[in-house]
PDB file of N, CA and C in Angstrom:
ATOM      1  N   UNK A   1      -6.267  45.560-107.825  1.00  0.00           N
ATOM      2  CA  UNK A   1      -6.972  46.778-107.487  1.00  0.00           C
ATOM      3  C   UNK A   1      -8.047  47.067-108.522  1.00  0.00           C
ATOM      4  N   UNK A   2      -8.784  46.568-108.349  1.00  0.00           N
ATOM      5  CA  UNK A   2      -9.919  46.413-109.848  1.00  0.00           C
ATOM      6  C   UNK A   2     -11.688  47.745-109.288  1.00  0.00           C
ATOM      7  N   UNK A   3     -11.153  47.819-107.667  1.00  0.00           N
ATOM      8  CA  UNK A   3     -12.300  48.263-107.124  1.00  0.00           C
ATOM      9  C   UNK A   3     -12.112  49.825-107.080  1.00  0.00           C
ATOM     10  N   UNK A   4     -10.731  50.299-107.382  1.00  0.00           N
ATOM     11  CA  UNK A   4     -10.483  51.710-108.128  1.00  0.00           C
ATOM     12  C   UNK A   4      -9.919  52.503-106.266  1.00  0.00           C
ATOM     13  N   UNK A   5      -9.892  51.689-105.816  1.00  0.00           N
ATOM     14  CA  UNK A   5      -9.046  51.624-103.977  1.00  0.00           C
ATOM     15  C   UNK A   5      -7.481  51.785-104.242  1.00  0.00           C
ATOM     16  N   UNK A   6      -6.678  53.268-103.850  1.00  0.00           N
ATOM     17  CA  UNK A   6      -5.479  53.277-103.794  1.00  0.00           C
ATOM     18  C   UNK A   6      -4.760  52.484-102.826  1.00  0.00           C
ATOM     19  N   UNK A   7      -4.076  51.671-103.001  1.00  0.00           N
ATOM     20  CA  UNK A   7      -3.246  50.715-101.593  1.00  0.00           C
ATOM     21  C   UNK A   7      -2.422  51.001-101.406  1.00  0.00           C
ATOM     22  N   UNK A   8      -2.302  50.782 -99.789  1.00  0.00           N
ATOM     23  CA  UNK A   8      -1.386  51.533 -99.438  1.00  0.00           C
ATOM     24  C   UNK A   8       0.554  50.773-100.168  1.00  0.00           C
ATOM     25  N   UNK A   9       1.241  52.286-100.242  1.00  0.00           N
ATOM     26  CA  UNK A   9       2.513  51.582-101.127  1.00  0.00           C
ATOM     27  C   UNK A   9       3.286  50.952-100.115  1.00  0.00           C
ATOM     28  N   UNK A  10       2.984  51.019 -98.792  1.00  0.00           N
ATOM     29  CA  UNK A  10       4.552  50.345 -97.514  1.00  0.00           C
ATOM     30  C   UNK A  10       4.325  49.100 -97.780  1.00  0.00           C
ATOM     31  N   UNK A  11       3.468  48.522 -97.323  1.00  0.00           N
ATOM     32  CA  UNK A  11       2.737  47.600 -97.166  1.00  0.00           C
ATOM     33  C   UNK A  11       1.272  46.487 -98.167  1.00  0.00           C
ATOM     34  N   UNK A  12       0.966  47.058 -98.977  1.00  0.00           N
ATOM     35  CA  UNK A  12       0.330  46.712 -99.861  1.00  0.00           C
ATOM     36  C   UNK A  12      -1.177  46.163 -99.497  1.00  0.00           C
ATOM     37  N   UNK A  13      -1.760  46.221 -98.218  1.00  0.00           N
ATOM     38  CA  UNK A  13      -2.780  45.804 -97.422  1.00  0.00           C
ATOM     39  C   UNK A  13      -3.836  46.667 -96.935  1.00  0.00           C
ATOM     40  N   UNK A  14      -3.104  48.411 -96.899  1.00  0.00           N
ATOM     41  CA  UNK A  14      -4.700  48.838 -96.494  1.00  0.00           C
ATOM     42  C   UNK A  14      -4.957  50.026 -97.777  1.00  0.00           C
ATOM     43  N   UNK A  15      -5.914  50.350 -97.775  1.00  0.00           N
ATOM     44  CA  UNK A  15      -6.889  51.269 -98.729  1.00  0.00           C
ATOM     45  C   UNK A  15      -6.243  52.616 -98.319  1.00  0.00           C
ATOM     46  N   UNK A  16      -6.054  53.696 -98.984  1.00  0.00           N
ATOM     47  CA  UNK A  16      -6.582  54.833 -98.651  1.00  0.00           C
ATOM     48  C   UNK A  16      -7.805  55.470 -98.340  1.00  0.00           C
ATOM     49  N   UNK A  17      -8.162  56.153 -96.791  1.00  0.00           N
ATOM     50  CA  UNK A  17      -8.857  56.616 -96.326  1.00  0.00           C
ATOM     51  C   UNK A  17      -8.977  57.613 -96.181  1.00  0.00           C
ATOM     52  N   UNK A  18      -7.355  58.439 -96.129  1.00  0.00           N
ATOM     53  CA  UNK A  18      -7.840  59.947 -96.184  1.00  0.00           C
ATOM     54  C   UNK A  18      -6.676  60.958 -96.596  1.00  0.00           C
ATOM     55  N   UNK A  19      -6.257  61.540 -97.153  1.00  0.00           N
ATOM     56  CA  UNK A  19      -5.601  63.068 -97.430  1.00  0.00           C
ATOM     57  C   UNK A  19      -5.771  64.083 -97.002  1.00  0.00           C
ATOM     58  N   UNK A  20      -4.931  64.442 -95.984  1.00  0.00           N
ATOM     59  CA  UNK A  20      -4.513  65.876 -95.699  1.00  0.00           C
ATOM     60  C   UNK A  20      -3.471  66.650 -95.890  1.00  0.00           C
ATOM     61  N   UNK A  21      -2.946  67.837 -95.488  1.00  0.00           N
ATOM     62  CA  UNK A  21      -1.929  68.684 -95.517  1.00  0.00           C
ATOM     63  C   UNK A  21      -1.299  69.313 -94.242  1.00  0.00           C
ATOM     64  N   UNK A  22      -0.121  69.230 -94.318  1.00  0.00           N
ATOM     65  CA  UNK A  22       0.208  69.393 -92.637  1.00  0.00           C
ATOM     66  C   UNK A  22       1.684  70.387 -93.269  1.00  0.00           C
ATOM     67  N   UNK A  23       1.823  71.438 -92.797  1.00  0.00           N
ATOM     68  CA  UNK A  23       3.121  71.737 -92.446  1.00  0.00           C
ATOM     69  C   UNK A  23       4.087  71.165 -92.156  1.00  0.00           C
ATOM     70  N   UNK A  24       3.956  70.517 -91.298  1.00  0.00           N
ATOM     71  CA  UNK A  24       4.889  69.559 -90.574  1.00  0.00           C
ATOM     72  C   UNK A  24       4.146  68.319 -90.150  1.00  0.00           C
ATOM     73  N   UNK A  25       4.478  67.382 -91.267  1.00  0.00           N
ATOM     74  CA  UNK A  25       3.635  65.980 -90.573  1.00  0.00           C
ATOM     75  C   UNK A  25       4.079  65.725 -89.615  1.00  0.00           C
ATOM     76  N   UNK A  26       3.183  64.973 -88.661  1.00  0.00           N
ATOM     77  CA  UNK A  26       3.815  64.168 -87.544  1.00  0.00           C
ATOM     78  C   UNK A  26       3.931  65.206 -86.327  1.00  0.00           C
ATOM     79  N   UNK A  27       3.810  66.732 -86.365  1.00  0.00           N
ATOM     80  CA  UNK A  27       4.111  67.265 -85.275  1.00  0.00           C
ATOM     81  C   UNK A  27       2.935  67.738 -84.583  1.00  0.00           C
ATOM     82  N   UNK A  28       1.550  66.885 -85.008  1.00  0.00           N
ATOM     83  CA  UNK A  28       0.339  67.024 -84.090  1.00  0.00           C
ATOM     84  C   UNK A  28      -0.322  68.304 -83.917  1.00  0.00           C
ATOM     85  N   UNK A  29       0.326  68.993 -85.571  1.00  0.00           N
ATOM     86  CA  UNK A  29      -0.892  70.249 -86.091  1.00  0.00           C
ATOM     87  C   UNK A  29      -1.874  70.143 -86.452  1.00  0.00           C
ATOM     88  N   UNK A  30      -2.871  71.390 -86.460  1.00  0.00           N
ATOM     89  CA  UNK A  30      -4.174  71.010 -87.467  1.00  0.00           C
ATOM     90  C   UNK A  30      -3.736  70.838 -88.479  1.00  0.00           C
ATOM     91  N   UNK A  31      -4.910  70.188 -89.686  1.00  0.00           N
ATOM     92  CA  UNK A  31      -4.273  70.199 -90.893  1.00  0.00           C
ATOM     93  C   UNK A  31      -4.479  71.530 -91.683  1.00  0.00           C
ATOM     94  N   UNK A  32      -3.361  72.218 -92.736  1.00  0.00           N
ATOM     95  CA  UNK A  32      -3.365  73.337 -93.096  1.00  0.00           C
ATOM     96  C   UNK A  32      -3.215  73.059 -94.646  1.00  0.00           C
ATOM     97  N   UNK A  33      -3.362  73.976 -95.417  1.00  0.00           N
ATOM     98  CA  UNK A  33      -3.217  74.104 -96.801  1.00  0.00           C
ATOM     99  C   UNK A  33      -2.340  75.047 -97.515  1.00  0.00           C
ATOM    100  N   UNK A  34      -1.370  75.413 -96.915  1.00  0.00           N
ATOM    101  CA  UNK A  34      -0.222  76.407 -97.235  1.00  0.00           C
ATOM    102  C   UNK A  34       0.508  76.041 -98.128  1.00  0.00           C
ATOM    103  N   UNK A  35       1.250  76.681 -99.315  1.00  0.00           N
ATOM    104  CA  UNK A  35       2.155  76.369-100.184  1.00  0.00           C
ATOM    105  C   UNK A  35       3.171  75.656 -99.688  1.00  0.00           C
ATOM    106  N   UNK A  36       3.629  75.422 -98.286  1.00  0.00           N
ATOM    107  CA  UNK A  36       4.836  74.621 -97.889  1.00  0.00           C
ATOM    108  C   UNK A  36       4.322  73.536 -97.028  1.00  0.00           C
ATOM    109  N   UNK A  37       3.042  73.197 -96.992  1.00  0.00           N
ATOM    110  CA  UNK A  37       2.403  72.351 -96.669  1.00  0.00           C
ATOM    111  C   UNK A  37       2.370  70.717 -97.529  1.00  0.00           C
ATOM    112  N   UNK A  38       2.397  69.829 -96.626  1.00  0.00           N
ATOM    113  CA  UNK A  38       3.065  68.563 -97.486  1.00  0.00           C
ATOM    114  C   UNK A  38       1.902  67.482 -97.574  1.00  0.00           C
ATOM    115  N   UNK A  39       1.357  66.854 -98.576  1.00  0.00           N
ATOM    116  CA  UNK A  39       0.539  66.014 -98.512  1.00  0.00           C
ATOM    117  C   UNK A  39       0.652  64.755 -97.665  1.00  0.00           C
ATOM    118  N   UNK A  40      -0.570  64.112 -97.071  1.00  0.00           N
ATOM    119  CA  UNK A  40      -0.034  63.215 -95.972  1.00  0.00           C
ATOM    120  C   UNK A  40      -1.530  62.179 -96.347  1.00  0.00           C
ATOM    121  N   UNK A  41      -1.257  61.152 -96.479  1.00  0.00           N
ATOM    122  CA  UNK A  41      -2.102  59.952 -96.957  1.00  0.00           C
ATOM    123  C   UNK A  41      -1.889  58.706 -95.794  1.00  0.00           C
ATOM    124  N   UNK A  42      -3.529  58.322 -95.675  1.00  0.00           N
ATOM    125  CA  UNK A  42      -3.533  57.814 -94.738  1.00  0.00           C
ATOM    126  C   UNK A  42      -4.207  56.912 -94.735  1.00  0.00           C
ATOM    127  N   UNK A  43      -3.766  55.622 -94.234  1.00  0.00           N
ATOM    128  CA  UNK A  43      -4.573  54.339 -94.941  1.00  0.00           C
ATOM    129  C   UNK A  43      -4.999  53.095 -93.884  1.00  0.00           C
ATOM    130  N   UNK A  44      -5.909  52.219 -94.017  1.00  0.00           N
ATOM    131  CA  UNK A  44      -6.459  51.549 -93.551  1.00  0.00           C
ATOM    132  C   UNK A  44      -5.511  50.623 -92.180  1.00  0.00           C
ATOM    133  N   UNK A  45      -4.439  50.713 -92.921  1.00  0.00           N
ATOM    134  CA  UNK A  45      -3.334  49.525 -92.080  1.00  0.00           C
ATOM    135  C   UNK A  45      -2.586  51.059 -90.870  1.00  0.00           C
ATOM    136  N   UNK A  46      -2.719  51.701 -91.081  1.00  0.00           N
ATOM    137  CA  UNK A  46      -2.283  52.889 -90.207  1.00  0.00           C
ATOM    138  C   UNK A  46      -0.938  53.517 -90.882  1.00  0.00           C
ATOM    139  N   UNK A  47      -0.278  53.312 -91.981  1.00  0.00           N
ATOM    140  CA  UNK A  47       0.986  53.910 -92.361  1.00  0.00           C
ATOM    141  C   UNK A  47       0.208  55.000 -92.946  1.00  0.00           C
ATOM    142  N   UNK A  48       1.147  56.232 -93.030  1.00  0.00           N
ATOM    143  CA  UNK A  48       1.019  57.266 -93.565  1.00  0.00           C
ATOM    144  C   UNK A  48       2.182  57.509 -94.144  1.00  0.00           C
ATOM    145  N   UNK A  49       1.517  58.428 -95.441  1.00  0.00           N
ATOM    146  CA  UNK A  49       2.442  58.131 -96.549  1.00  0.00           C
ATOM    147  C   UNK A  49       3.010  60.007 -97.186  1.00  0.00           C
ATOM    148  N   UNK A  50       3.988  60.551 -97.157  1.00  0.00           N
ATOM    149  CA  UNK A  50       4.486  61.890 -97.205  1.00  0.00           C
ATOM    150  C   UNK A  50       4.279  62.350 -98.409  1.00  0.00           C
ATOM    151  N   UNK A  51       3.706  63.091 -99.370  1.00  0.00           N
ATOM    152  CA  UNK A  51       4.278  63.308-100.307  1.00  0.00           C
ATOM    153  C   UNK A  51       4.074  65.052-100.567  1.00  0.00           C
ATOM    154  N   UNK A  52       4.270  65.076-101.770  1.00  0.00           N
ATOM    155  CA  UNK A  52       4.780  66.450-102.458  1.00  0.00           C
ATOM    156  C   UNK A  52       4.169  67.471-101.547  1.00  0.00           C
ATOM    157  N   UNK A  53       4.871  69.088-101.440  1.00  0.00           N
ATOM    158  CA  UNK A  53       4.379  69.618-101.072  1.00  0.00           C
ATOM    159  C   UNK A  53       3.416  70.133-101.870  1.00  0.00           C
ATOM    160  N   UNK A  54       2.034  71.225-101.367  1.00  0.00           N
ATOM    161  CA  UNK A  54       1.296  71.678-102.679  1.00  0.00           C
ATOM    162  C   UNK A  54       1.572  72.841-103.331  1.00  0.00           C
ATOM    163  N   UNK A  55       3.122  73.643-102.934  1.00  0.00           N
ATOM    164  CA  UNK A  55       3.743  74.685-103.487  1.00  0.00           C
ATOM    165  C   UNK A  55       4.270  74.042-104.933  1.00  0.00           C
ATOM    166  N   UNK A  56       4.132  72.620-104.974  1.00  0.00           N
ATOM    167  CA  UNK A  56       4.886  71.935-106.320  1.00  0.00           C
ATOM    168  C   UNK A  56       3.543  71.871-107.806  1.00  0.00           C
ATOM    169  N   UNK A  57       2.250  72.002-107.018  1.00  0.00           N
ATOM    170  CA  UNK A  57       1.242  72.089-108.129  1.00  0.00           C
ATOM    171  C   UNK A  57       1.786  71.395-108.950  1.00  0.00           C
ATOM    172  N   UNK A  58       2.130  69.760-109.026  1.00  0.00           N
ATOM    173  CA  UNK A  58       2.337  68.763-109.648  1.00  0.00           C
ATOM    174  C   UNK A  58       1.159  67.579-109.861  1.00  0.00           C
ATOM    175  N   UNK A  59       0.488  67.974-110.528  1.00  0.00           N
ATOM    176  CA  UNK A  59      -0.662  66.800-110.764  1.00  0.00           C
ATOM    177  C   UNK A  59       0.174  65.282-110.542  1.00  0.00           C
ATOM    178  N   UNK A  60       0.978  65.233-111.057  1.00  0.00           N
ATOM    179  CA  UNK A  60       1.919  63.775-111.398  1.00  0.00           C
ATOM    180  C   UNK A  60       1.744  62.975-109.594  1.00  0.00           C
ATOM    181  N   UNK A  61       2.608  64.148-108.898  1.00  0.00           N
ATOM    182  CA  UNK A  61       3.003  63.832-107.565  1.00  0.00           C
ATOM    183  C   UNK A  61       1.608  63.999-106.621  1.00  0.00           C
ATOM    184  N   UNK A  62       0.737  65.024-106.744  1.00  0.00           N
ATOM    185  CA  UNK A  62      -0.371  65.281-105.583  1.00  0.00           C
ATOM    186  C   UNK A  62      -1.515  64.291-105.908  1.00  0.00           C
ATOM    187  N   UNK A  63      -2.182  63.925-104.993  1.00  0.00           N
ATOM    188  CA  UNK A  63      -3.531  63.327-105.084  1.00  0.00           C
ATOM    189  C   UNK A  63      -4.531  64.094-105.449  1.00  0.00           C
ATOM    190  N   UNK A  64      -4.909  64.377-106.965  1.00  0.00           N
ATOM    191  CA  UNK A  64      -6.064  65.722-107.129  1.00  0.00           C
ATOM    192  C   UNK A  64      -7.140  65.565-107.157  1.00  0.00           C
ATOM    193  N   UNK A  65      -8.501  66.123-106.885  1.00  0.00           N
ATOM    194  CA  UNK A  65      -9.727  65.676-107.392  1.00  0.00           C
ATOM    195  C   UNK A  65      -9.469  66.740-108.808  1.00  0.00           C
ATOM    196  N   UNK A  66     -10.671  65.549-109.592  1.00  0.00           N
ATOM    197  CA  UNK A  66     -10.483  66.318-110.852  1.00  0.00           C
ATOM    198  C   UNK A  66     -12.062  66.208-111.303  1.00  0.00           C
ATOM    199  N   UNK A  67     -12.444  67.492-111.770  1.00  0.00           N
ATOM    200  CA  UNK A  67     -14.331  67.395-112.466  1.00  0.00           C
ATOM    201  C   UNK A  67     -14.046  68.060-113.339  1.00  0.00           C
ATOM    202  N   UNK A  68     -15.360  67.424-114.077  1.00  0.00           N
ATOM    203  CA  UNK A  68     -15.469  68.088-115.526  1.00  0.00           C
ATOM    204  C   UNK A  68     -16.138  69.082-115.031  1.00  0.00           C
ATOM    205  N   UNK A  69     -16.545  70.213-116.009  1.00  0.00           N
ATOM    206  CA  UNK A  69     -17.321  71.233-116.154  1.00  0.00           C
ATOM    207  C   UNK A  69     -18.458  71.227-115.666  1.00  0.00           C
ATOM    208  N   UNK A  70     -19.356  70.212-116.416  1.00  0.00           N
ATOM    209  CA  UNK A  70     -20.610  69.487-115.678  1.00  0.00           C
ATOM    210  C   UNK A  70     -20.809  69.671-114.353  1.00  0.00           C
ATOM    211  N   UNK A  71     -19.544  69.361-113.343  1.00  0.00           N
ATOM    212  CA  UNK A  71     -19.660  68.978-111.820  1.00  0.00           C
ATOM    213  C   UNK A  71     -19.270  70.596-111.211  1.00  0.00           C
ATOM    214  N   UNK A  72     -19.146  71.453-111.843  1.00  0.00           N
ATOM    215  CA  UNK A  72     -18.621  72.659-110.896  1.00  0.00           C
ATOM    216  C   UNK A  72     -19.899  73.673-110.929  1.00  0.00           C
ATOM    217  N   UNK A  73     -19.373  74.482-109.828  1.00  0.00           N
ATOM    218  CA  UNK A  73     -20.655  75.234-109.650  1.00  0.00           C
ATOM    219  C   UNK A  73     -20.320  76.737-110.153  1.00  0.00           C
ATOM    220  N   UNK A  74     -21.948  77.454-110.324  1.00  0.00           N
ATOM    221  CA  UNK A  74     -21.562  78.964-110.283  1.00  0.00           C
ATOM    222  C   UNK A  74     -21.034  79.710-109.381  1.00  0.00           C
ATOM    223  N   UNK A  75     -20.087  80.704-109.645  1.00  0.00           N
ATOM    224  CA  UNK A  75     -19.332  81.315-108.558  1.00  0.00           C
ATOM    225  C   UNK A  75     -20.409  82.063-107.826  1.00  0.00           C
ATOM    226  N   UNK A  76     -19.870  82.654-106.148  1.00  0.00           N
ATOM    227  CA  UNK A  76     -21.118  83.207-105.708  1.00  0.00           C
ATOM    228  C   UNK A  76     -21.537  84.727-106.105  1.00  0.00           C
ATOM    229  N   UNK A  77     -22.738  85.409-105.959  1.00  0.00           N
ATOM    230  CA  UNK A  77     -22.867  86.580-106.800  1.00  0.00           C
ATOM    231  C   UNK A  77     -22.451  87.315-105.545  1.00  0.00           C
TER     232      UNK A  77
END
């Protein structure tokens, strides 16, 4: 993995393509962002992958974007 591409962990063959949040994975909701809402990763080979909810605010466990200072903006007036 030298190209900085998360692979997928079932299977070891497709990329991650996308992260969302679902209440209930799998039960063909929109995706939501609620504290009991569960991260859901989704990758090239088609497995999707469950993890932490974001009530756990676990950097370790969630997929975060992270910016420096540099990259954020002024709040709006």
């Amino acid at each position: 993995m030298t190209d900085g591409s998360k692979r997928c962990p079932v299977c070891d063959e497709g990329v991650l393509v996308d992260i969302s949040y679902m209440k209930e994975p799998g039960d063909g909701d929109e995706p939501t962002q609620q504290p009991e809402s569960r991260e859901v990763q989704r990758f090239t080979c088609g497995h999707e992958v469950i993890g932490a909810p974001l009530a756990s605010a676990d950097a370790e466990r969630l997929e975060v974007e992270r910016r420096s200072s540099e990259e954020t903006v002024e709040p709006p007036s």
